[in-house]
C-alpha atoms as a PDB file:
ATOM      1  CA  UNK A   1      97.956 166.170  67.626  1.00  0.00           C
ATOM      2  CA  UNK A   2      94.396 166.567  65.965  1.00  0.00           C
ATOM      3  CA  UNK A   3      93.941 162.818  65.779  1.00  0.00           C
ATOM      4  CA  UNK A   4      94.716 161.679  69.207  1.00  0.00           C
ATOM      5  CA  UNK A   5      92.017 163.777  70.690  1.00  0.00           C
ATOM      6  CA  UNK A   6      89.116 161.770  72.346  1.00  0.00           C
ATOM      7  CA  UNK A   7      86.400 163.486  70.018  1.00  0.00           C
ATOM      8  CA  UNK A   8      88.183 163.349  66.641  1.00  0.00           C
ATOM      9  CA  UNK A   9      88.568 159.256  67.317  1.00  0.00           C
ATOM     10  CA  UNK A  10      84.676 159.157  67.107  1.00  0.00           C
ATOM     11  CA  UNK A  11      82.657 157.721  64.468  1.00  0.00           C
ATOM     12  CA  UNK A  12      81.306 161.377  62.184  1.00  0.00           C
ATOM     13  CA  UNK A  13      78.141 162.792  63.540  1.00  0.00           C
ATOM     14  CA  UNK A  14      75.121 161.108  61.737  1.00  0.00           C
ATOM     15  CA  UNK A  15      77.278 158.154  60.481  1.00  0.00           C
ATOM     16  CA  UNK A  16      75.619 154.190  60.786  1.00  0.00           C
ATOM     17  CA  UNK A  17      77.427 152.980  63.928  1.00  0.00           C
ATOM     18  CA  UNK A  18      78.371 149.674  62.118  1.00  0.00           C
ATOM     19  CA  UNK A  19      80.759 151.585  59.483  1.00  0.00           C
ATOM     20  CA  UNK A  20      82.996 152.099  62.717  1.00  0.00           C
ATOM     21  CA  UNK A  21      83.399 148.896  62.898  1.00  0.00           C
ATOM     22  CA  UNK A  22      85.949 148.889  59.733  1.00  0.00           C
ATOM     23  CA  UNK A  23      87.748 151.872  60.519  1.00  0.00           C
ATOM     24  CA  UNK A  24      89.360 150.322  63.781  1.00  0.00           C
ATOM     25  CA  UNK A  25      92.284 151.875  65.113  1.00  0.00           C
ATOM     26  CA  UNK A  26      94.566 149.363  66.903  1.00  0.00           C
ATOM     27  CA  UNK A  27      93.174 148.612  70.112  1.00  0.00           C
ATOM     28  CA  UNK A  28      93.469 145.854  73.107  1.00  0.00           C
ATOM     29  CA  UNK A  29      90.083 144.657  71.520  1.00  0.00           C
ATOM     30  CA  UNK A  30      92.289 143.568  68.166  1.00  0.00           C
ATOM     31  CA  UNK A  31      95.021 142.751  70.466  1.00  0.00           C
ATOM     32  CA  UNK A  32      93.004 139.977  72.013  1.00  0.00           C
ATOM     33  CA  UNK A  33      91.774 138.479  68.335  1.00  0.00           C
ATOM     34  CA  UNK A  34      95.002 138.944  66.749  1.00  0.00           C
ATOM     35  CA  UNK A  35      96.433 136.728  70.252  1.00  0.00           C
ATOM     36  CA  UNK A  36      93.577 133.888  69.267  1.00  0.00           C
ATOM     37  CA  UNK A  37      94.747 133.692  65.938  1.00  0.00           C
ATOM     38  CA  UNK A  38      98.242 133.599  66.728  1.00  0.00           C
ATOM     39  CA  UNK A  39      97.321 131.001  69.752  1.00  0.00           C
ATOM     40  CA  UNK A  40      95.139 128.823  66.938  1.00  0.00           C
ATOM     41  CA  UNK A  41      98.085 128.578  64.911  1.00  0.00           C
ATOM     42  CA  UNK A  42     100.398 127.330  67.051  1.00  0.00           C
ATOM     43  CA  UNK A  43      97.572 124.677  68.281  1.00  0.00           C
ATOM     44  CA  UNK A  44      97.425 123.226  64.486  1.00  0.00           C
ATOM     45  CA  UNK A  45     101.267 123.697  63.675  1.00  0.00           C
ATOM     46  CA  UNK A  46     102.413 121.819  66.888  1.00  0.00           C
ATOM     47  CA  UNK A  47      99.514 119.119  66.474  1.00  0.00           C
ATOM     48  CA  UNK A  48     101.427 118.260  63.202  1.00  0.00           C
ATOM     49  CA  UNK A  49     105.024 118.008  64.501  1.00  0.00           C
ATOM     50  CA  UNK A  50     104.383 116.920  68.178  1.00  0.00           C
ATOM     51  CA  UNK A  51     101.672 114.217  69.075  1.00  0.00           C
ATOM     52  CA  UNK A  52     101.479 114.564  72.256  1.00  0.00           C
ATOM     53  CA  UNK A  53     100.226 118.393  72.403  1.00  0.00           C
ATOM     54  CA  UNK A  54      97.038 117.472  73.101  1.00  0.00           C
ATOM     55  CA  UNK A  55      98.470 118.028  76.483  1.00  0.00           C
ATOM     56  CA  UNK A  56      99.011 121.628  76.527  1.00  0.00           C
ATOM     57  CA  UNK A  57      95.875 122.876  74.379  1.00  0.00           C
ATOM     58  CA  UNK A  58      93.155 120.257  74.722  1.00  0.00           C
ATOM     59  CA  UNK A  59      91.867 116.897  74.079  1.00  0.00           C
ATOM     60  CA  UNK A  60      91.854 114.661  76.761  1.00  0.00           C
ATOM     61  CA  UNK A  61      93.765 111.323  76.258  1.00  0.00           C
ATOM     62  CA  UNK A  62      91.368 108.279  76.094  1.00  0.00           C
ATOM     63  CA  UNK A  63      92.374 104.890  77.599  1.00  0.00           C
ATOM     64  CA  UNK A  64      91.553 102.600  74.480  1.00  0.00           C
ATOM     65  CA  UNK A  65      92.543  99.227  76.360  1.00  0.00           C
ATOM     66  CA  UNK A  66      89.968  96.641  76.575  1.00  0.00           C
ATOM     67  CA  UNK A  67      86.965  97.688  79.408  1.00  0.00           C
ATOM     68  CA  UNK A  68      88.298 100.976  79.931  1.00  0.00           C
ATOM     69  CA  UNK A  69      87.171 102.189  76.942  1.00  0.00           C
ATOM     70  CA  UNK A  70      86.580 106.411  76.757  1.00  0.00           C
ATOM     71  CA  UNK A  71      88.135 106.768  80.576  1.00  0.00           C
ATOM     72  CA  UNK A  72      89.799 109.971  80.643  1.00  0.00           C
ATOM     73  CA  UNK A  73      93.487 109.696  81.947  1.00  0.00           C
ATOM     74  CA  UNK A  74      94.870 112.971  81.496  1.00  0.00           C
ATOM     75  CA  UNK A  75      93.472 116.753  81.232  1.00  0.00           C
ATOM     76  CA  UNK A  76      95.158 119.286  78.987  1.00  0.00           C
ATOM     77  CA  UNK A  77      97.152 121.700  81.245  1.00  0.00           C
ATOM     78  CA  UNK A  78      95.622 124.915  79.210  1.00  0.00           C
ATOM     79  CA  UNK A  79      91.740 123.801  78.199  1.00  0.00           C
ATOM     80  CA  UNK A  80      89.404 124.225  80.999  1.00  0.00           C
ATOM     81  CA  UNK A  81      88.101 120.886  82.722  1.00  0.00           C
ATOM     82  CA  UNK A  82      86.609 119.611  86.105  1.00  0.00           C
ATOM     83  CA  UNK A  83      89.745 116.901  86.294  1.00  0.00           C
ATOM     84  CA  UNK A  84      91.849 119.778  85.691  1.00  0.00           C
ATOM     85  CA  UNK A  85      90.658 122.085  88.379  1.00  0.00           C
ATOM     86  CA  UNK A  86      90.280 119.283  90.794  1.00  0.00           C
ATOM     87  CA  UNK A  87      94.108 119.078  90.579  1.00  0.00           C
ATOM     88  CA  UNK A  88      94.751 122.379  91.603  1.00  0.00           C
ATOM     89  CA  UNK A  89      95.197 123.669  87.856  1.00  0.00           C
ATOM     90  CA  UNK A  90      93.374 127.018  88.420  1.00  0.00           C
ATOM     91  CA  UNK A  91      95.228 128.667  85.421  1.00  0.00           C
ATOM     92  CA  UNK A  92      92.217 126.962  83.222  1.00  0.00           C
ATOM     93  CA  UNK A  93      89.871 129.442  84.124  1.00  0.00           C
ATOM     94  CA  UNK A  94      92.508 131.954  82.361  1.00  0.00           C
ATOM     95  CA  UNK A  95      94.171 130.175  79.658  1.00  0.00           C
ATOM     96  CA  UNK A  96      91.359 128.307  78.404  1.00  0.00           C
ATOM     97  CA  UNK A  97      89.814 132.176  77.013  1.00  0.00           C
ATOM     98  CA  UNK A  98      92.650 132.126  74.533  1.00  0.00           C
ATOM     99  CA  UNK A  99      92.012 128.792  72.788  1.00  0.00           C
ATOM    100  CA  UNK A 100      89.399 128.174  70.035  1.00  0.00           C
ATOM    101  CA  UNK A 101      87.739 124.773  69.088  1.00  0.00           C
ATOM    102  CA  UNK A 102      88.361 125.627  65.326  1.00  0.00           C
ATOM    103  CA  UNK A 103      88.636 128.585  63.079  1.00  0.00           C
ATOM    104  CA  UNK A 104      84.374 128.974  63.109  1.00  0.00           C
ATOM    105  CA  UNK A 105      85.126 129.004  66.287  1.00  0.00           C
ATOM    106  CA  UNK A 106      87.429 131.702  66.512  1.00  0.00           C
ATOM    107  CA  UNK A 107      85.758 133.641  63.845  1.00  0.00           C
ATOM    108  CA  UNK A 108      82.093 133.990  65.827  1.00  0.00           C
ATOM    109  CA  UNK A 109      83.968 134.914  68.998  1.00  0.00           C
ATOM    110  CA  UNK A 110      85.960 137.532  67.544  1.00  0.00           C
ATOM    111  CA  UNK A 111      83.286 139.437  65.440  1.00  0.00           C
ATOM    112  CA  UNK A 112      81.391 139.589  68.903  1.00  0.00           C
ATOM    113  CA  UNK A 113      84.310 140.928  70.475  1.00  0.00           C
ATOM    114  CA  UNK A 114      85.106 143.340  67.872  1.00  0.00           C
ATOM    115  CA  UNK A 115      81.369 144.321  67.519  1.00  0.00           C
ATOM    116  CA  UNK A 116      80.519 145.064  71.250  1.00  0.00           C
ATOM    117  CA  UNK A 117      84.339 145.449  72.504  1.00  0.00           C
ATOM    118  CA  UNK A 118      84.935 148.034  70.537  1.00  0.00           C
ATOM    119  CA  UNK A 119      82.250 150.696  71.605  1.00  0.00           C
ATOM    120  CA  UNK A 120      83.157 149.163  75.114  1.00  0.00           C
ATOM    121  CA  UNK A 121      86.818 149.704  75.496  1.00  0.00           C
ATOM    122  CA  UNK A 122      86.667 153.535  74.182  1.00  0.00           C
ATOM    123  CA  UNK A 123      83.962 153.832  77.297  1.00  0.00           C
ATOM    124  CA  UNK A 124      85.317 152.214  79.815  1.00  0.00           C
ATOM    125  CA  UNK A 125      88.905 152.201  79.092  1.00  0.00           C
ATOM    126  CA  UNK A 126      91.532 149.879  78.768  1.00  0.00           C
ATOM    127  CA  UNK A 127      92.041 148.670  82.162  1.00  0.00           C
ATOM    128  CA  UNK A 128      87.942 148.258  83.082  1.00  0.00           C
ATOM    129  CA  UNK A 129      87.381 146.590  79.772  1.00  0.00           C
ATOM    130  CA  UNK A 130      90.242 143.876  79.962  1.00  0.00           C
ATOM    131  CA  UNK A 131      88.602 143.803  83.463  1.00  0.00           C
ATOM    132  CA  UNK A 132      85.411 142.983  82.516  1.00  0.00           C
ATOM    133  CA  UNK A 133      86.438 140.639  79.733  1.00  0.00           C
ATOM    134  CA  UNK A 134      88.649 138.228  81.586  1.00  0.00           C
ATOM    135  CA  UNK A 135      86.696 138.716  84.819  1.00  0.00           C
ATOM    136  CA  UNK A 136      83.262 137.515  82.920  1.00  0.00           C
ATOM    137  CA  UNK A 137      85.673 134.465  81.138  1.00  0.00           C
ATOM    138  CA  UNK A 138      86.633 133.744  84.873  1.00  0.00           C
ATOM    139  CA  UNK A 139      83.081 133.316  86.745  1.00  0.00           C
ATOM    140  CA  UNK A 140      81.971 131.800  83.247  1.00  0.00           C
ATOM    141  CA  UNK A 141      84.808 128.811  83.608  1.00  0.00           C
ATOM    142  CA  UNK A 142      83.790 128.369  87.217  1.00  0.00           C
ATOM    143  CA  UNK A 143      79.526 128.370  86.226  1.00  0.00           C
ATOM    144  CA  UNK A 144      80.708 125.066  83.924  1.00  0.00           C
ATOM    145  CA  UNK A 145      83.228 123.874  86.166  1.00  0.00           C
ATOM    146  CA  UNK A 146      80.512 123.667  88.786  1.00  0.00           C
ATOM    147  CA  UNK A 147      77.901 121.961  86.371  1.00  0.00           C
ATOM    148  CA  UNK A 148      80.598 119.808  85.415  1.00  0.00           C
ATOM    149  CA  UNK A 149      80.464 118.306  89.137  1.00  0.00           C
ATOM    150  CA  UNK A 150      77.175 118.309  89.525  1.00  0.00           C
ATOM    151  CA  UNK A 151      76.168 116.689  86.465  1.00  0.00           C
ATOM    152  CA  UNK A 152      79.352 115.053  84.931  1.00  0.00           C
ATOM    153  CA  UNK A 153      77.645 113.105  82.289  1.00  0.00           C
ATOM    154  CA  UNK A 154      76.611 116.700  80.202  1.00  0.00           C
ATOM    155  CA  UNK A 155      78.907 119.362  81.451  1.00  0.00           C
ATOM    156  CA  UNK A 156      82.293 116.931  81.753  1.00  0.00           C
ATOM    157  CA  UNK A 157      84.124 117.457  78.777  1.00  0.00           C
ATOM    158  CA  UNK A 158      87.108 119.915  78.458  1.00  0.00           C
ATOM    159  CA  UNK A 159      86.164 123.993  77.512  1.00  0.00           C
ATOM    160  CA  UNK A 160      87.887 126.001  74.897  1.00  0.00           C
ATOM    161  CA  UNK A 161      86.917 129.446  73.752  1.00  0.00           C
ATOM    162  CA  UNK A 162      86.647 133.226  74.892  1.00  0.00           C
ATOM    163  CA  UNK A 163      82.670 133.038  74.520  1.00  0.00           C
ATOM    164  CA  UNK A 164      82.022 133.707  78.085  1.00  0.00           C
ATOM    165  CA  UNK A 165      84.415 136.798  78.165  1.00  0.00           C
ATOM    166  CA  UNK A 166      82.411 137.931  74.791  1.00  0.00           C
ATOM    167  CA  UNK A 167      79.018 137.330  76.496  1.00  0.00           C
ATOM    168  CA  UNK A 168      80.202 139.274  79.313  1.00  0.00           C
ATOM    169  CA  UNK A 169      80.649 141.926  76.986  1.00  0.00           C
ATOM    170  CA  UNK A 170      77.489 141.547  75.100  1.00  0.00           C
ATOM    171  CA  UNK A 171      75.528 142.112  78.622  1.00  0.00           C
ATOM    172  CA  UNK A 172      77.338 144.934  80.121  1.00  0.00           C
ATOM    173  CA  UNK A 173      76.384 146.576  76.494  1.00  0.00           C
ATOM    174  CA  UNK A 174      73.000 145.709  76.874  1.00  0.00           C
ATOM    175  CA  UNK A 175      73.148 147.037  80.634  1.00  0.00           C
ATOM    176  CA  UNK A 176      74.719 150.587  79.407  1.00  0.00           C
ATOM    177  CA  UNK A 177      72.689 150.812  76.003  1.00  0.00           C
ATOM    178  CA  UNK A 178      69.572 148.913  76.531  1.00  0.00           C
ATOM    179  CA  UNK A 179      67.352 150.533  73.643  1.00  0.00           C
ATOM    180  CA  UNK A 180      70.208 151.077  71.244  1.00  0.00           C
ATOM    181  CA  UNK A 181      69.166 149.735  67.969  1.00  0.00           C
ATOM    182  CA  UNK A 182      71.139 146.434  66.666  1.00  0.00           C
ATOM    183  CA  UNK A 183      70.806 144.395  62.924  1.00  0.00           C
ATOM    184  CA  UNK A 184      71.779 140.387  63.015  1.00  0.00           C
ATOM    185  CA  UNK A 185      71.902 138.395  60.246  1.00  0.00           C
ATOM    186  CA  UNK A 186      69.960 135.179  60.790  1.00  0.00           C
ATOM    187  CA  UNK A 187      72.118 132.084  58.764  1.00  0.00           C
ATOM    188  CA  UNK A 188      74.737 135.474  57.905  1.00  0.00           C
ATOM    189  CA  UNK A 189      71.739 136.163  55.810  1.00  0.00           C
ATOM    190  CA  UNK A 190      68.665 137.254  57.310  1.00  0.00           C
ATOM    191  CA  UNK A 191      68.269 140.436  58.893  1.00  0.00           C
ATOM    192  CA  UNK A 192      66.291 140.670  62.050  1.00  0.00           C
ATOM    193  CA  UNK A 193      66.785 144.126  63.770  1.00  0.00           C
ATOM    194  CA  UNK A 194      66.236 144.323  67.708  1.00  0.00           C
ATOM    195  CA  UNK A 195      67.146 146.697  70.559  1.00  0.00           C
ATOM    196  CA  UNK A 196      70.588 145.558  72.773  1.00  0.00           C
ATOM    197  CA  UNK A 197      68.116 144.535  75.776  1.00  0.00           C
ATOM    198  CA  UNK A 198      66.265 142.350  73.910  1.00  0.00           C
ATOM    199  CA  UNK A 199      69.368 140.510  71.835  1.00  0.00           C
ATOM    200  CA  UNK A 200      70.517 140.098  75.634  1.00  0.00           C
ATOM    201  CA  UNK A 201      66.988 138.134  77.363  1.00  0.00           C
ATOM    202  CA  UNK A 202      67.457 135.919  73.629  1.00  0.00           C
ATOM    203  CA  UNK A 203      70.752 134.955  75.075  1.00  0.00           C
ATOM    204  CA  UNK A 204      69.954 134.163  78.756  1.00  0.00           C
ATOM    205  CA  UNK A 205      66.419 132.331  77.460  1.00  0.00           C
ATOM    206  CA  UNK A 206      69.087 130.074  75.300  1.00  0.00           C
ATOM    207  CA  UNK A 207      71.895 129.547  77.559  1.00  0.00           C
ATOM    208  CA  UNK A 208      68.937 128.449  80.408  1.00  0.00           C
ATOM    209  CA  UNK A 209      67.311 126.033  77.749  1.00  0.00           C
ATOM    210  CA  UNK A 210      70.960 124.855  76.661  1.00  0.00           C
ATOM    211  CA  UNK A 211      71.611 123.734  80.320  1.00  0.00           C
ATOM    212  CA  UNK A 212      68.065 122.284  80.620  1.00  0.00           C
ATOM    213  CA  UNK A 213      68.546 120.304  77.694  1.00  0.00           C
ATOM    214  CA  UNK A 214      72.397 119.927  76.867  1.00  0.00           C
ATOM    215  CA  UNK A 215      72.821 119.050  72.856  1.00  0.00           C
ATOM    216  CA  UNK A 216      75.982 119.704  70.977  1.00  0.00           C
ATOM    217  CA  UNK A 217      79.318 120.927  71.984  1.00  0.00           C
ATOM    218  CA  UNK A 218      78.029 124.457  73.621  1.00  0.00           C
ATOM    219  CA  UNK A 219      79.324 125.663  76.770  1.00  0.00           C
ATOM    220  CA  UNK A 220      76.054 127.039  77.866  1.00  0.00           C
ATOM    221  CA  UNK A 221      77.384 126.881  81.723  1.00  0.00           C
ATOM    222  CA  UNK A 222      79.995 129.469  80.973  1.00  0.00           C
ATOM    223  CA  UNK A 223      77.681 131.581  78.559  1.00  0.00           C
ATOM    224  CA  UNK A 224      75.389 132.161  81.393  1.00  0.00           C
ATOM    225  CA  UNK A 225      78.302 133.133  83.640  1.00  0.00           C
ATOM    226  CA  UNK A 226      79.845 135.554  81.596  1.00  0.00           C
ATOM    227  CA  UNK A 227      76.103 137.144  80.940  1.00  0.00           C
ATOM    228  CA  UNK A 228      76.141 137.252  84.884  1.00  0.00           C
ATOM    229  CA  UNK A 229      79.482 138.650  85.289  1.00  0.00           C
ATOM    230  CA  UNK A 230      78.874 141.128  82.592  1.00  0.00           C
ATOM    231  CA  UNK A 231      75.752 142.619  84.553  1.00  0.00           C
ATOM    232  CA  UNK A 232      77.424 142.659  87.480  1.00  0.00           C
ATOM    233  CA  UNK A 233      80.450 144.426  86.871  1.00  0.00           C
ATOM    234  CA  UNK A 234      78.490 147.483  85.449  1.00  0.00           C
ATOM    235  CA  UNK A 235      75.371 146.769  87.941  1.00  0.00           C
ATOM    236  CA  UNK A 236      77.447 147.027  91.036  1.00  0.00           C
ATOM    237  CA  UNK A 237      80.975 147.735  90.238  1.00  0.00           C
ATOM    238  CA  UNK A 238      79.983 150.915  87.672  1.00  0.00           C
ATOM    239  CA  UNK A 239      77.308 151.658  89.609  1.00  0.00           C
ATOM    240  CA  UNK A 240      75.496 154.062  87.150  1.00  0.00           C
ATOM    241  CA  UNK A 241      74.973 151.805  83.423  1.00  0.00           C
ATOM    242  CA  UNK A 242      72.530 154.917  82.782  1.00  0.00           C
ATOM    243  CA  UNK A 243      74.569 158.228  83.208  1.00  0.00           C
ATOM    244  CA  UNK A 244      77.375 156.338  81.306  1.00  0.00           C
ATOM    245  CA  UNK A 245      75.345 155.593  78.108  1.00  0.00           C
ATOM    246  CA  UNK A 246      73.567 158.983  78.012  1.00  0.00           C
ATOM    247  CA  UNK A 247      76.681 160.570  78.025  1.00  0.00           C
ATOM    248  CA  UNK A 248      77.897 158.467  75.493  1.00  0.00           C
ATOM    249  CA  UNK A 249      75.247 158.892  73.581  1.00  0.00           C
ATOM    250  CA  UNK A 250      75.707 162.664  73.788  1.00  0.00           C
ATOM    251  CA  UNK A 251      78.519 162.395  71.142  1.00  0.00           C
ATOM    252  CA  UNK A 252      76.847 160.821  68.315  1.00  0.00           C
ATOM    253  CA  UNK A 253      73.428 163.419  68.237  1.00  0.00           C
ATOM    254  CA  UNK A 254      73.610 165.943  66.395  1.00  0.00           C
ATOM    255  CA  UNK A 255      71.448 168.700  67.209  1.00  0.00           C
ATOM    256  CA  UNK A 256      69.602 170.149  64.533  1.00  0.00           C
ATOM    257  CA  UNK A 257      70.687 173.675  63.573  1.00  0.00           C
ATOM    258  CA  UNK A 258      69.307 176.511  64.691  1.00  0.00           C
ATOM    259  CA  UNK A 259      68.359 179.056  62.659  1.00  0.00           C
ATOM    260  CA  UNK A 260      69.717 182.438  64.048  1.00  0.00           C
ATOM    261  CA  UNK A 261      67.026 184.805  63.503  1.00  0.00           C
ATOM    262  CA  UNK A 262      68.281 188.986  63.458  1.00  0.00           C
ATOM    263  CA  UNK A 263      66.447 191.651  64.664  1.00  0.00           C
ATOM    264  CA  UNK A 264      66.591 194.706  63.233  1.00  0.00           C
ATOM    265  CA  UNK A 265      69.007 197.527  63.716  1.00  0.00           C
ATOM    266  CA  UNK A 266      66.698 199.870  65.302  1.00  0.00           C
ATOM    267  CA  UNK A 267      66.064 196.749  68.298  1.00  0.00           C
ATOM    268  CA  UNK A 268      69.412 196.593  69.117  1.00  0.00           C
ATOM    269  CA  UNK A 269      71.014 196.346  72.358  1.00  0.00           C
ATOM    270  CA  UNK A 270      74.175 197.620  74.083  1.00  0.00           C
ATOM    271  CA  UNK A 271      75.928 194.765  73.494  1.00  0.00           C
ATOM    272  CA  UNK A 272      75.536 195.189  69.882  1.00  0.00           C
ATOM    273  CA  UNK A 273      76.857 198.927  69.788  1.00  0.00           C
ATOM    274  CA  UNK A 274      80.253 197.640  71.496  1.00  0.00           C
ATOM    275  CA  UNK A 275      80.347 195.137  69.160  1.00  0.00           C
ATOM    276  CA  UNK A 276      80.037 197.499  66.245  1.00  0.00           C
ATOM    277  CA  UNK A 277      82.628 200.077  68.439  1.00  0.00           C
ATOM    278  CA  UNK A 278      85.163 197.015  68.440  1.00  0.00           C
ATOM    279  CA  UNK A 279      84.913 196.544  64.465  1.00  0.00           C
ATOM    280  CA  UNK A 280      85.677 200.290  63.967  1.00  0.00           C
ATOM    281  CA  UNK A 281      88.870 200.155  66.169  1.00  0.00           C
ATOM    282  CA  UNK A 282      89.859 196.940  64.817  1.00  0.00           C
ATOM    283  CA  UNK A 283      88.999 197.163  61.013  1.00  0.00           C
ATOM    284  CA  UNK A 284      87.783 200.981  60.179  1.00  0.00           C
ATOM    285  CA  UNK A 285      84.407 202.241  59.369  1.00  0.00           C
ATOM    286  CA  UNK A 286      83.999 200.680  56.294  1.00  0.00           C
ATOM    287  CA  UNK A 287      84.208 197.421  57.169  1.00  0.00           C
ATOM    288  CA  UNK A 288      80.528 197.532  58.600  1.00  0.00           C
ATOM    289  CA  UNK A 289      78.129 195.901  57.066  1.00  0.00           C
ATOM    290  CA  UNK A 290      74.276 197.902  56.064  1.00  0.00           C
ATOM    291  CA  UNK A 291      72.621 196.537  59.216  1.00  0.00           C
ATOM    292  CA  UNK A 292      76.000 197.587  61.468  1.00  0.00           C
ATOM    293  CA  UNK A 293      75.828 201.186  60.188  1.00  0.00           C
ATOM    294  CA  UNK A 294      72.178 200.700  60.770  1.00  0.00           C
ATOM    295  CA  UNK A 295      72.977 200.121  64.521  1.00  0.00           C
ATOM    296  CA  UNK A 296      75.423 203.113  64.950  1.00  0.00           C
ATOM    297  CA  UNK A 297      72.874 205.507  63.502  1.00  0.00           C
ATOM    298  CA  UNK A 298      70.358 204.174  65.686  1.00  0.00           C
ATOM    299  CA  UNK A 299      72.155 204.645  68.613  1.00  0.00           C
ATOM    300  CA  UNK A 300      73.694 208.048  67.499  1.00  0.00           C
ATOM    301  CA  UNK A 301      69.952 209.177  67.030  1.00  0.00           C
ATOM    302  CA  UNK A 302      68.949 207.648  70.653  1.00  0.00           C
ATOM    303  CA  UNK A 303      71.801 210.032  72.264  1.00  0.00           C
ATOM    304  CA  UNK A 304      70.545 213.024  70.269  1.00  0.00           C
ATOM    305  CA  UNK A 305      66.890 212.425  71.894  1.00  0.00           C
ATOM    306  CA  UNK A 306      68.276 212.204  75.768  1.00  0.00           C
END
């Protein structure tokens, strides 16, 4: 059918990119946000009926007896921790991309996901985008996991989120459409328009200060692993970031029309007699137009002079 056709799922010619964005047609981009949501559910419904999940989706348990106050005894099997790959759980790196600290949480990740992942998937296809997503979550889990043991005091604490996948995304789109044109809303308020290269050095310069100076609850580790694994999977593993986004960008321009200029009947050419022939055979004489007859008497007057 019509619709299934690559070039009829594009955004129309001329159209702001961004209106895309809420005309989706089911994807593995909404896949993955409709699996957070359904995985952030089941978080808050089981950590009302069974105390002990804490276990299986995060939250270390403390030891609260007297001088062992804050020692951790037990890392969740599914949130991503130093304790927990130490014991050979190396399913963290995976699992811990599907669970969110929160519904904020969730809802920043996804609209990154849904605003980069989108373009992203239809480009690369499903199986290189899932690639890239889980791939850039991976080396993001192990860039904490590593600060983690190195400096224990800042980078200890357990991991929950698919940030590192979405930064992963956010720098292989920066890599295959470096001066496309992108608006953020500062506060979800105020605007500040920049090119995709330039949104992407913001984000390195604050994941490098965020491990510098550690504040808050960010996983700056894994942000600056994903960036890394995004820019190397289309660096080395696409190969050519260029020739991919020029032919991309080949089906949104429209070229402006051109305006077919006609020369008159006398100038015409041989092709334009046959053409005229064809009509005749096809449709009768008077289906020609003034400048057709004007042809066929030209040439019927060139044949009388040989």
């Amino acid at each position: 059918m019509l619709e299934d056709r690559d070039y009829m799922r594009q955004p129309e010619f001329g159209e702001p990119r961004w209106r895309s964005v809420f005309r989706l047609r089911w994807s593995w981009t909404l896949t993955l946000v409709a699996t957070y949501v359904v995985v952030l559910l089941a978080e808050e419904i089981t950590a009302k009926f069974f105390p002990h999940s804490h276990l299986f989706f995060g939250g270390m348990i403390l030891d609260n007896t007297p001088g062992h106050e804050g020692i951790r005894l037990t890392p969740s099997w599914l949130a991503l921790s130093k304790d927990g790959i130490e014991s050979g759980w190396v399913w963290q790196l995976l699992t811990y991309q599907f669970l969110h600290a929160g519904w904020l949480h969730l809802i920043l990740n996804s609209w990154v996901i849904i605003v980069f992942g989108t373009e992203l998937e239809h480009l690369l296809g499903a199986r290189r985008y899932l690639a890239l997503m889980f791939s850039s979550g991976i080396v993001g889990g192990v860039f904490q996991v590593l600060m983690a043991m190195a400096w224990p005091a800042h980078f200890g604490g357990e991991v929950v989120g698919a940030s590192a996948g979405a930064f992963g995304l956010v720098a292989a789109f920066a890599m295959i459409f470096p001066e496309r044109e992108l608006t953020m809303f500062i506060f979800f308020i105020i605007p500040l328009h920049l090119r995709a290269r330039t949104l992407l050095l913001i984000s390195l310069a604050l994941a490098v200060v965020g491990i510098l100076f550690p504040m808050g609850n960010i996983a700056n580790a894994a942000h600056l692993g994903g960036m890394a694994m995004g820019w190397f999977y289309v660096k080395m593993i696409l190969k050519n970031p260029a020739l991919l986004g020029a032919a991309e960008e080949e089906r949104y321009y429209q070229p402006p029309p051109v305006k077919r200029v006609e020369r008159p009947a006398d100038e015409f050419e041989e092709g334009d007699v046959d053409a005229v022939l064809d009509k005749i055979s096809a449709r009768g004489i008077n289906s020609l137009t003034a400048r057709e007859r004007g042809i066929l008497e030209a040439a019927r007057k060139k044949i009388v002079r040989r």
